[in-house]
N, C-alpha and C. Protein backbone atom coordinates (compact mmCIF):
# COMPACT_ATOMS: atom_id res chain seq x y z
N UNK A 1 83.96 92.98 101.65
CA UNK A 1 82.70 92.35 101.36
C UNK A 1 82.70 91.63 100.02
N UNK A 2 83.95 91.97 99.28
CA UNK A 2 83.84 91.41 97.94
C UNK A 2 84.00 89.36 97.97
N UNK A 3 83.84 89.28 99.39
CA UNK A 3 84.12 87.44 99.39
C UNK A 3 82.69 86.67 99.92
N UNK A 4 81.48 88.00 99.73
CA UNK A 4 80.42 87.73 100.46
C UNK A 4 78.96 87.36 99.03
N UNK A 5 78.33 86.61 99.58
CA UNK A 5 76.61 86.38 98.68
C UNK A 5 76.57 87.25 98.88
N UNK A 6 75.00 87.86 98.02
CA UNK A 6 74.21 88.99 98.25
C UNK A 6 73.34 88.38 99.37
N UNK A 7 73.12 87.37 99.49
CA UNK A 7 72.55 87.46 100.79
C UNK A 7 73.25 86.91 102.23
N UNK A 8 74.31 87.29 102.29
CA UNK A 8 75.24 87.59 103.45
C UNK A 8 75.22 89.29 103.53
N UNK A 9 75.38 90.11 102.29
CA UNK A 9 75.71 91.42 102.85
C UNK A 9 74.25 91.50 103.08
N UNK A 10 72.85 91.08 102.90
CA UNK A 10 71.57 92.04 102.79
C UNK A 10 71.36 91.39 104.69
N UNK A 11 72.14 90.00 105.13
CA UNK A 11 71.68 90.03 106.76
C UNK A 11 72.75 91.08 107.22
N UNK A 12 73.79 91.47 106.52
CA UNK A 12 75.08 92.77 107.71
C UNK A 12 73.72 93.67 107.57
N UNK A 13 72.98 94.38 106.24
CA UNK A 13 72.23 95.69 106.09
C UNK A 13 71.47 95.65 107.18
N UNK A 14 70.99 94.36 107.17
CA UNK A 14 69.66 94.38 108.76
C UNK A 14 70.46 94.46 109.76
N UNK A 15 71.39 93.51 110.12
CA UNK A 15 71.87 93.35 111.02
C UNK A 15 72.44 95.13 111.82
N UNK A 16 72.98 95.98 110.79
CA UNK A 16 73.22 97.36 110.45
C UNK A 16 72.32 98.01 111.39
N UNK A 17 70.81 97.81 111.01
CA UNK A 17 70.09 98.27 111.24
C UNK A 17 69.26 98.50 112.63
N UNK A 18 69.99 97.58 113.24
CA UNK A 18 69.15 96.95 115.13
C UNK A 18 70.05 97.03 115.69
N UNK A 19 69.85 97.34 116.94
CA UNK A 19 70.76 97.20 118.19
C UNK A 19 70.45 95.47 118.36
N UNK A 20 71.53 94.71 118.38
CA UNK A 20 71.72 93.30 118.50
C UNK A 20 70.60 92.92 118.54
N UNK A 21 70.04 92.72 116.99
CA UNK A 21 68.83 91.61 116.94
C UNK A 21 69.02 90.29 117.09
N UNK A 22 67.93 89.61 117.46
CA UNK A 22 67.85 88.26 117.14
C UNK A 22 67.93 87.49 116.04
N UNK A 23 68.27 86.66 115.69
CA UNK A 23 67.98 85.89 114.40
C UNK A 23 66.74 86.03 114.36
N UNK A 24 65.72 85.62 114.85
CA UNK A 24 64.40 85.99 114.84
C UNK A 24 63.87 87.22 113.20
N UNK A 25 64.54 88.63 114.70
CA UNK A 25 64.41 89.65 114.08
C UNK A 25 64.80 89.90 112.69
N UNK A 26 66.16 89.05 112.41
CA UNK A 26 67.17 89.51 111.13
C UNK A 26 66.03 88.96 110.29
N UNK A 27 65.41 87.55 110.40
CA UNK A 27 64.96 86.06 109.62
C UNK A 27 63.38 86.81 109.03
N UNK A 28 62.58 87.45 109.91
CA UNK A 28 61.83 88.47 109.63
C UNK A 28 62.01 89.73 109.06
N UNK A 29 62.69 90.78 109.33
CA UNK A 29 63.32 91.45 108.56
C UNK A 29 63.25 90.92 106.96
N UNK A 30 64.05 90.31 106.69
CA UNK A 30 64.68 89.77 105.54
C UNK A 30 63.55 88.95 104.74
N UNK A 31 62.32 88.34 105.23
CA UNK A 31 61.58 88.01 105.20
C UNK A 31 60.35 89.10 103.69
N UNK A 32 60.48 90.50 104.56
CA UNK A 32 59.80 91.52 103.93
C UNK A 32 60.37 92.08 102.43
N UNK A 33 61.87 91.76 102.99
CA UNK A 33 62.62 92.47 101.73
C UNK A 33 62.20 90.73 100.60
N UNK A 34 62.56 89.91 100.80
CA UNK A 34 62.51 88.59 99.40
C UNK A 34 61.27 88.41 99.04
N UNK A 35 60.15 88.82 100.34
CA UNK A 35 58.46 88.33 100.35
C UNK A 35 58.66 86.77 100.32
N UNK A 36 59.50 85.84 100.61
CA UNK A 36 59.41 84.87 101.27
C UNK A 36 59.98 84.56 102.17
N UNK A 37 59.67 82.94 102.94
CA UNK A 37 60.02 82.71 104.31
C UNK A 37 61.42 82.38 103.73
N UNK A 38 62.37 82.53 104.95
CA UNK A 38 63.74 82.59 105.18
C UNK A 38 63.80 81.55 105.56
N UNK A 39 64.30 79.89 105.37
CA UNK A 39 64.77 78.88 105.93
C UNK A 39 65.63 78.77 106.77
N UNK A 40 65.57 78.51 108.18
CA UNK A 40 66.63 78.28 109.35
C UNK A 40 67.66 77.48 108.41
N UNK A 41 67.81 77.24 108.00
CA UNK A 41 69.34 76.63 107.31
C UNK A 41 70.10 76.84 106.44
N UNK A 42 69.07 77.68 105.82
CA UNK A 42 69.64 79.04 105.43
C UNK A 42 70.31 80.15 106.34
N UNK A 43 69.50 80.63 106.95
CA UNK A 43 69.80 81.74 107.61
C UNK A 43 71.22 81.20 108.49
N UNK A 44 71.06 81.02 109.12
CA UNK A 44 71.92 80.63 110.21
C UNK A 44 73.43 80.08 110.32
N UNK A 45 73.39 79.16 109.30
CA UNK A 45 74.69 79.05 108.71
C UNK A 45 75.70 80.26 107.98
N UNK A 46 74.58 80.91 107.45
CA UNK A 46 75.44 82.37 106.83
C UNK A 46 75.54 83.21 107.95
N UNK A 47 74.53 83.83 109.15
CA UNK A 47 75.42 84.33 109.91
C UNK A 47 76.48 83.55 110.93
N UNK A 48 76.64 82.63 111.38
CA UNK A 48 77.51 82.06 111.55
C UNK A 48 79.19 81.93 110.56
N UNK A 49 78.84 82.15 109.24
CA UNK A 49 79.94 82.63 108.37
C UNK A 49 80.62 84.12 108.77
N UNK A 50 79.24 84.54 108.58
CA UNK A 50 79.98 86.23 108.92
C UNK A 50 80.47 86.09 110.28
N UNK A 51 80.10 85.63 111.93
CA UNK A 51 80.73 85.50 112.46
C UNK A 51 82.30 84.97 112.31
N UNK A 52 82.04 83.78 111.51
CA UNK A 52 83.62 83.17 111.25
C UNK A 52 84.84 84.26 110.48
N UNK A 53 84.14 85.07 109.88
CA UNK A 53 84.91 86.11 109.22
C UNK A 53 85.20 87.60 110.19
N UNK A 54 84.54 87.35 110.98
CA UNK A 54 85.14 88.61 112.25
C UNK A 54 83.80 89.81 111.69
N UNK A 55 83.31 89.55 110.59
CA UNK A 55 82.34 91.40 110.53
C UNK A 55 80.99 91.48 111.86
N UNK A 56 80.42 90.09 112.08
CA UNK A 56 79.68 89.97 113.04
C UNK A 56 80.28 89.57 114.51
N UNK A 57 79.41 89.93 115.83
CA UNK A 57 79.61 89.35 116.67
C UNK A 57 78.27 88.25 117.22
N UNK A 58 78.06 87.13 117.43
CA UNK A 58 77.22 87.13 118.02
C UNK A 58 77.32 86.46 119.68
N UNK A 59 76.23 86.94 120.67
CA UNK A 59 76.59 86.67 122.05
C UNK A 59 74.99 85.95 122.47
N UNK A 60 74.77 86.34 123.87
CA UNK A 60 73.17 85.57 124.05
C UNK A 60 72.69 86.47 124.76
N UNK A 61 71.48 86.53 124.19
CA UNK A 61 70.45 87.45 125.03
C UNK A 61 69.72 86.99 126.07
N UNK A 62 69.82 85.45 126.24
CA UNK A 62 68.68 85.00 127.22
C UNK A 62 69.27 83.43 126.57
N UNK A 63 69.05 82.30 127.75
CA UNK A 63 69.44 80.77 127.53
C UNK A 63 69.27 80.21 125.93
N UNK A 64 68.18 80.97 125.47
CA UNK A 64 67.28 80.25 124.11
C UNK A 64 68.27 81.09 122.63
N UNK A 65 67.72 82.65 123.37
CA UNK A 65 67.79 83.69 121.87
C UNK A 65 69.63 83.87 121.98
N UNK A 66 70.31 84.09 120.70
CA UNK A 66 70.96 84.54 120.59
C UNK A 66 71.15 85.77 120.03
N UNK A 67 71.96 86.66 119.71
CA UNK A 67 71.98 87.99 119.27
C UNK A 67 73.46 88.08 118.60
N UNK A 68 72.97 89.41 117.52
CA UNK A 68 74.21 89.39 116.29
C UNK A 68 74.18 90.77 115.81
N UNK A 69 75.54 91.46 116.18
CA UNK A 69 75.95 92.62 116.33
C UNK A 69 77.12 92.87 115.11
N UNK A 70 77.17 94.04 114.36
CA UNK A 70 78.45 94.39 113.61
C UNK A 70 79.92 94.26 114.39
N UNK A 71 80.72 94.25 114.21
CA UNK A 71 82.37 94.13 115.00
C UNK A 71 82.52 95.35 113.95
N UNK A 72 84.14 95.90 114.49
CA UNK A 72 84.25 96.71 114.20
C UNK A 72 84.73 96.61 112.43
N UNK A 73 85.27 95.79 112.09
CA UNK A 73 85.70 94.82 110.66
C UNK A 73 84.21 95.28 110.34
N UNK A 74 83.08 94.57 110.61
CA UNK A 74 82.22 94.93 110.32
C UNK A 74 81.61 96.26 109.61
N UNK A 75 82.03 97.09 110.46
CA UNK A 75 82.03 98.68 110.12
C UNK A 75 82.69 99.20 109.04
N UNK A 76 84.25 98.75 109.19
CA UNK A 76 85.02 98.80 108.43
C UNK A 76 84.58 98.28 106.60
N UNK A 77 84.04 96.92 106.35
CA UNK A 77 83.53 96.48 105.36
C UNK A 77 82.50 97.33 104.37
N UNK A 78 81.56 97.88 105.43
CA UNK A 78 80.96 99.16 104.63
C UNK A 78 81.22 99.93 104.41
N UNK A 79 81.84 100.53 105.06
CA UNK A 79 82.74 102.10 104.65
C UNK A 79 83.37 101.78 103.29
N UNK A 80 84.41 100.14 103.16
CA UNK A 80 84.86 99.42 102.28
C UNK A 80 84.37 99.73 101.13
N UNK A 81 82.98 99.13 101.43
CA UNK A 81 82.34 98.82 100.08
C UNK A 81 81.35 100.41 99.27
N UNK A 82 80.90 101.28 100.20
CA UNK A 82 80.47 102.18 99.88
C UNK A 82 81.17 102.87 98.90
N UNK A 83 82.75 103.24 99.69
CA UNK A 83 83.78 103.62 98.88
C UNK A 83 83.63 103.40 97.49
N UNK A 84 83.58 101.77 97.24
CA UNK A 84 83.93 100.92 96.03
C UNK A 84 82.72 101.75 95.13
N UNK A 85 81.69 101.38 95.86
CA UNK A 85 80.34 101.51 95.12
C UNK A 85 79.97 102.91 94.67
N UNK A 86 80.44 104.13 95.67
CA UNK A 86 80.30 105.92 95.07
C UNK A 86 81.79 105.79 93.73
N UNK A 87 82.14 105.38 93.51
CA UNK A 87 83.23 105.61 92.33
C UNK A 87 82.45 104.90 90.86
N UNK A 88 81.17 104.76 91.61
CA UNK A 88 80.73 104.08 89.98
C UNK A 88 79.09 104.86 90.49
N UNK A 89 78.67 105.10 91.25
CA UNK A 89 77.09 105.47 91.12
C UNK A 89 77.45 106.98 92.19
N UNK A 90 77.13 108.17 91.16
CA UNK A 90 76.81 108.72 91.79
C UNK A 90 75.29 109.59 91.92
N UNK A 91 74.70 109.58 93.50
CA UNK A 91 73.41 109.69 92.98
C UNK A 91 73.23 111.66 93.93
């Protein structure tokens, strides 16, 4: 995760968080955490990054919605970074 924005890892945290949300869902989500609106051109291009990097998958839920799931890299990245992060905070 160390090649990622903070706001690439805060859509994996949501993304983490749902059984294959929608962009929708992530764009809302994420929405609550900044208290502002999330720009589609924003959003979308970055998960499309994380797709390009293997931690996401995304597939289609229906002709319109698409959906965006951790891969297993994915999994792997947090465990990654947790690691990194308990060697300096322990709470």
């Amino acid at each position: 995760m160390d090649h990622l924005t903070a706001f690439q890892r805060d859509l994996l945290y949501v993304i983490a968080d749902f059984d294959k949300p929608s962009g929708q869902t992530v764009s809302d989500e994420l929405q609550k955490y900044y208290d502002s609106e999330i720009q589609y051109g924003r959003l979308y291009p970055n998960l499309d990054t994380l797709v390009d990097y293997g931690l996401v998958e995304k597939g289609q839920l229906d002709r319109r919605t698409n959906y965006y799931a951790l891969t297993e890299a994915g999994h792997e990245a947090f465990r990654d970074r947790r690691e990194w992060e308990n060697q300096y905070i322990d709470l």
